[in-house]
Protein backbone atom coordinates (compact mmCIF):
# COMPACT_ATOMS: atom_id res chain seq x y z
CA UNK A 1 -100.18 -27.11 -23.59
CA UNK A 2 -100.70 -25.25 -19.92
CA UNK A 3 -99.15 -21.62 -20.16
CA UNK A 4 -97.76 -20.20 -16.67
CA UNK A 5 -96.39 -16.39 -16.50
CA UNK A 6 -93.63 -15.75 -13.58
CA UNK A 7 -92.98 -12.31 -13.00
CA UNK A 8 -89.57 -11.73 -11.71
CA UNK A 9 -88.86 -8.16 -9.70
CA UNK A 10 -85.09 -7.57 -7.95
CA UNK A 11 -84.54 -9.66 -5.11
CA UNK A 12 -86.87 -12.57 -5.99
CA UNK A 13 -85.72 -16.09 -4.41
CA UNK A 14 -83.50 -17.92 -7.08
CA UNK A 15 -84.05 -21.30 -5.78
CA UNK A 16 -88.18 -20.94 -5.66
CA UNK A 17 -88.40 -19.39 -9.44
CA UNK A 18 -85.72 -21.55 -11.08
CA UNK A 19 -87.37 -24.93 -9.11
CA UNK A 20 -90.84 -24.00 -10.59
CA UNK A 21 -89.79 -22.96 -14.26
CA UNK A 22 -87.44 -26.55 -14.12
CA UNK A 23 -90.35 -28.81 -12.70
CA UNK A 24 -92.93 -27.22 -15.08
CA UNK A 25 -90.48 -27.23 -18.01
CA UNK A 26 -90.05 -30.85 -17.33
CA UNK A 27 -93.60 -31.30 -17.65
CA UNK A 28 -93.99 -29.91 -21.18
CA UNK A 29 -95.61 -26.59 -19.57
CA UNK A 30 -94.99 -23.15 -21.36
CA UNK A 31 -93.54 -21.18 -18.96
CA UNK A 32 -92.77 -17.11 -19.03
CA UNK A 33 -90.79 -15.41 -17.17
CA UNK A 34 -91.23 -11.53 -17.37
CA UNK A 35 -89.08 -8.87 -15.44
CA UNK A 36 -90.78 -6.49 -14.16
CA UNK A 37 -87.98 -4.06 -15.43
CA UNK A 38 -85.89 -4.37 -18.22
CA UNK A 39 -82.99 -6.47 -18.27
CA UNK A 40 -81.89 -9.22 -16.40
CA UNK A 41 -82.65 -9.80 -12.65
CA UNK A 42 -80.89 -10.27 -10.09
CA UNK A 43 -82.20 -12.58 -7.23
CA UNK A 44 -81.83 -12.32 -3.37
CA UNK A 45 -78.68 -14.43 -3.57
CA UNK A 46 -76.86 -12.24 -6.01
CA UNK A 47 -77.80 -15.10 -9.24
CA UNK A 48 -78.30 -13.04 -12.23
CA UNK A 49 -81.57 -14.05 -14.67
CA UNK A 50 -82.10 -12.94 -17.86
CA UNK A 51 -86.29 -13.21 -18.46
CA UNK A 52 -88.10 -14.64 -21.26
CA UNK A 53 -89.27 -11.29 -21.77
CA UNK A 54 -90.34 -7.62 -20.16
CA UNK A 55 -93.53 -7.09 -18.73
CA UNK A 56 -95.02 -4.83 -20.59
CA UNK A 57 -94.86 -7.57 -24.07
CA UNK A 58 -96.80 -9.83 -21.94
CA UNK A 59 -99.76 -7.80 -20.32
CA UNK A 60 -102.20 -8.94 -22.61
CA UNK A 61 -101.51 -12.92 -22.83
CA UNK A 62 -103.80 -15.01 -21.40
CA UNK A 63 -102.14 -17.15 -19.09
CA UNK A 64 -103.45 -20.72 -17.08
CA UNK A 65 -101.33 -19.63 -14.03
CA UNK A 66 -99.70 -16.84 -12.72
CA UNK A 67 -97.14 -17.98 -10.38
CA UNK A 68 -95.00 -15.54 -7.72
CA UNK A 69 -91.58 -16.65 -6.14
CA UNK A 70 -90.91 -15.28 -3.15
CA UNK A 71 -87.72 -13.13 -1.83
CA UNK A 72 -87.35 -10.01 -0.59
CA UNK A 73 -87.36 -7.19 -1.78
CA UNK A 74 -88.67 -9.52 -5.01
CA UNK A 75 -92.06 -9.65 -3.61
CA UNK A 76 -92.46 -6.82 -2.20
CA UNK A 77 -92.01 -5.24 -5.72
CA UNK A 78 -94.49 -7.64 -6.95
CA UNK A 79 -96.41 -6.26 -4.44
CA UNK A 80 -96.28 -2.75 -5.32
CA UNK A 81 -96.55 -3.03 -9.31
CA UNK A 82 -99.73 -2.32 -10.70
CA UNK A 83 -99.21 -3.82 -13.87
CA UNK A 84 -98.98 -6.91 -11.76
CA UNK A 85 -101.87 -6.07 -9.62
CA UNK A 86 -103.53 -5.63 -12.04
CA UNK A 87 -102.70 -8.95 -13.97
CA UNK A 88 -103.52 -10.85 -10.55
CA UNK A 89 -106.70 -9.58 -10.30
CA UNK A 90 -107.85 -10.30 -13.82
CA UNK A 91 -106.49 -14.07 -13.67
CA UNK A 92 -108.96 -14.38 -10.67
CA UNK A 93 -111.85 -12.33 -12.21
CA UNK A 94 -111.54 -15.19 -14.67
CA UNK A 95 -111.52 -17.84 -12.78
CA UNK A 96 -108.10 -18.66 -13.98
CA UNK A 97 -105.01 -19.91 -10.73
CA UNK A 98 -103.09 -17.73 -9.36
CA UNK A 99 -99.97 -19.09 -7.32
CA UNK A 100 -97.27 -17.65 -4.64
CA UNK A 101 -94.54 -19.02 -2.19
CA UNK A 102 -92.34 -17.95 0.49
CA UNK A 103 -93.21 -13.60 0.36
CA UNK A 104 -95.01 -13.97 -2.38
CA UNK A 105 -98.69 -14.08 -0.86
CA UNK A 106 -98.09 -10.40 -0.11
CA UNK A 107 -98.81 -9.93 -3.58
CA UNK A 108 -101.78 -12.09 -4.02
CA UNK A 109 -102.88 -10.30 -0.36
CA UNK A 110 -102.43 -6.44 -1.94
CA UNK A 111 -104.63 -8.03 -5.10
CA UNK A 112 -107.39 -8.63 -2.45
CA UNK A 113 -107.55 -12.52 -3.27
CA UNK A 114 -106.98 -14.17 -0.01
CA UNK A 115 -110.28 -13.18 1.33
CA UNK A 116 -112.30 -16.30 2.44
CA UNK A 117 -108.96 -18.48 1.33
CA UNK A 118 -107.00 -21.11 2.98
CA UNK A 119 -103.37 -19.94 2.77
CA UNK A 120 -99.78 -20.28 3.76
CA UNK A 121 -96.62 -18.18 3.41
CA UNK A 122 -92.67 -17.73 5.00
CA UNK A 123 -93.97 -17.47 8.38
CA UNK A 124 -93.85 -13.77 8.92
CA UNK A 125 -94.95 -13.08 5.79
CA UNK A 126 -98.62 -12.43 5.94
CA UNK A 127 -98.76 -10.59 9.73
CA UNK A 128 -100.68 -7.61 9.57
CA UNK A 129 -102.46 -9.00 6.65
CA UNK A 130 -106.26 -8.35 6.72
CA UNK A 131 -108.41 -10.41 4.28
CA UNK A 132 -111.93 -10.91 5.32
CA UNK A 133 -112.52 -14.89 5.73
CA UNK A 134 -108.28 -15.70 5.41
CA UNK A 135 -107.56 -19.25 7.49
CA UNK A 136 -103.79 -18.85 7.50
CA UNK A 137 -102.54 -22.77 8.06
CA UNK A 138 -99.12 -24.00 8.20
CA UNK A 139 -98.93 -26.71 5.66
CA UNK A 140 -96.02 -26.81 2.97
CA UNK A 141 -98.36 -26.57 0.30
CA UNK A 142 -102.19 -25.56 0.42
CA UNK A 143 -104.43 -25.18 -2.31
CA UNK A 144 -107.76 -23.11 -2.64
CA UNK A 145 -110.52 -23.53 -4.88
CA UNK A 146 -112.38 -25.54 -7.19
CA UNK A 147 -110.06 -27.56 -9.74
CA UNK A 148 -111.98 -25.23 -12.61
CA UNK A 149 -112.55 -21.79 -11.64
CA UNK A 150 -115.34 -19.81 -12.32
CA UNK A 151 -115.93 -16.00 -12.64
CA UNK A 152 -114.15 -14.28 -9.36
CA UNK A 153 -113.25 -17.70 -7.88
CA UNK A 154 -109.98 -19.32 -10.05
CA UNK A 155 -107.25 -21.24 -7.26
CA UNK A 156 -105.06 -20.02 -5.04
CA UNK A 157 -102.26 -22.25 -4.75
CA UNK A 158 -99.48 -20.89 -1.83
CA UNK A 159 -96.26 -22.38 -0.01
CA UNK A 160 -93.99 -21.86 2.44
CA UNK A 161 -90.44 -21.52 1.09
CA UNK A 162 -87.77 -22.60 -0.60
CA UNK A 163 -87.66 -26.05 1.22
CA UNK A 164 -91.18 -26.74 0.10
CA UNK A 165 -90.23 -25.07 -3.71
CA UNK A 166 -90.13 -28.74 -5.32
CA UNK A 167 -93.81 -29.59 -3.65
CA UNK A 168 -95.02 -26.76 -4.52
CA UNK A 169 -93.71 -27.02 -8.42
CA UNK A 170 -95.20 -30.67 -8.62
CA UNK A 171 -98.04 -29.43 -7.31
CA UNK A 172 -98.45 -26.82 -9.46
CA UNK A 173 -97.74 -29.10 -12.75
CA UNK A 174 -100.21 -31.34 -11.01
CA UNK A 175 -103.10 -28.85 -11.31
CA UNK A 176 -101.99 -28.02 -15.02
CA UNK A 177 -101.48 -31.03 -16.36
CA UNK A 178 -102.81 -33.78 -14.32
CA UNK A 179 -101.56 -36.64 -11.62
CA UNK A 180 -99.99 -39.10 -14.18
CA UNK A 181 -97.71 -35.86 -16.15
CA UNK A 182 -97.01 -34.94 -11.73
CA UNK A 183 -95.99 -38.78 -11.20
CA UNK A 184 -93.81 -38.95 -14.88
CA UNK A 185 -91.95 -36.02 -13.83
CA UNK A 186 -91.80 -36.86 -9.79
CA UNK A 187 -90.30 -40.22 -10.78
CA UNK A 188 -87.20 -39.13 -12.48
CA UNK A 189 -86.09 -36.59 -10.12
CA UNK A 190 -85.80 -39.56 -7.73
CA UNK A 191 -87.04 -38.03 -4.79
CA UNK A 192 -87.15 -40.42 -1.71
């Protein structure tokens, strides 16, 4: 079973997080959620979560994905945590995916892993952003990377926002568990 940490600051967007714990969920994926703070969260909407767990009791899991919701201020505390950081970095080190939608590239930008990556993001999100080698596109999903990552080289996985939050969930539980588990789950949420 695919394990996928989502850390979850103040201000995070409800409908990206709760969209990619359901579709994963759905898909037999162990999912996380950690606040980055104790207690529950409250999104950018004013819906109140109550994580999995804190932080701190998570830090050294291993994890197949690490994947950011947007929101603001959400990301921008994601952003500026060092335990998270931190975390980011060491997924990619590994060659293990790292993921982030709407705002939520900010984070994966401060971690220095959009350099020489194809990327997306809430328009807006990424200006001023300066990784060496960054093609910024406007797709509703793009994905980075080989399939397997090796040392300094896992995925990068980012949307656009909470319109594309289902695509970017199945695509997500696509790279974890494979196209037929993507297709299962697709299939009874009777998309058009």
């Amino acid at each position: 079973m695919s394990s996928v940490l989502i850390p979850l600051a103040e201000g995070f967007e409800e409908l990206e997080a709760i969209t990619i714990v359901d579709i994963l969920r759905r898909g037999q994926v162990e999912v996380t959620t950690a606040g980055v703070e104790p207690g529950p969260v409250t999104a950018s909407r004013g819906t109140i979560l109550i994580p999995d767990a804190e932080l701190d009791e998570v830090l050294a899991q291993t994890f197949d994905l690490i994947a950011l919701p947007g929101g603001l201020p959400g990301a921008n505390h994601l952003r500026d945590d060092e335990r998270v950081q931190r975390l980011l970095r060491d997924q990619a080190t590994a060659g293990r995916a790292v993921a982030a939608i709407c705002a939520g590239p900010k984070a994966l930008a401060a971690a220095g892993l959009l350099a020489g990556r194809r990327v997306t993001s809430f328009p807006g999100a990424l200006d001023g952003v300066e990784q060496p080698g960054m093609v910024y596109l406007e797709d509703p999903v793009v994905t980075d990377g080989p399939v397997t990552g090796v040392d300094g080289t896992g995925p990068v996985i980012t949307s656009r926002g909470p319109g594309t939050a289902m695509d970017f969930a199945l695509t997500l539980l696509e790279r974890l568990e494979g196209r037929e588990v993507r297709e299962r789950v697709e299939a009874a949420l009777q998309r058009p």
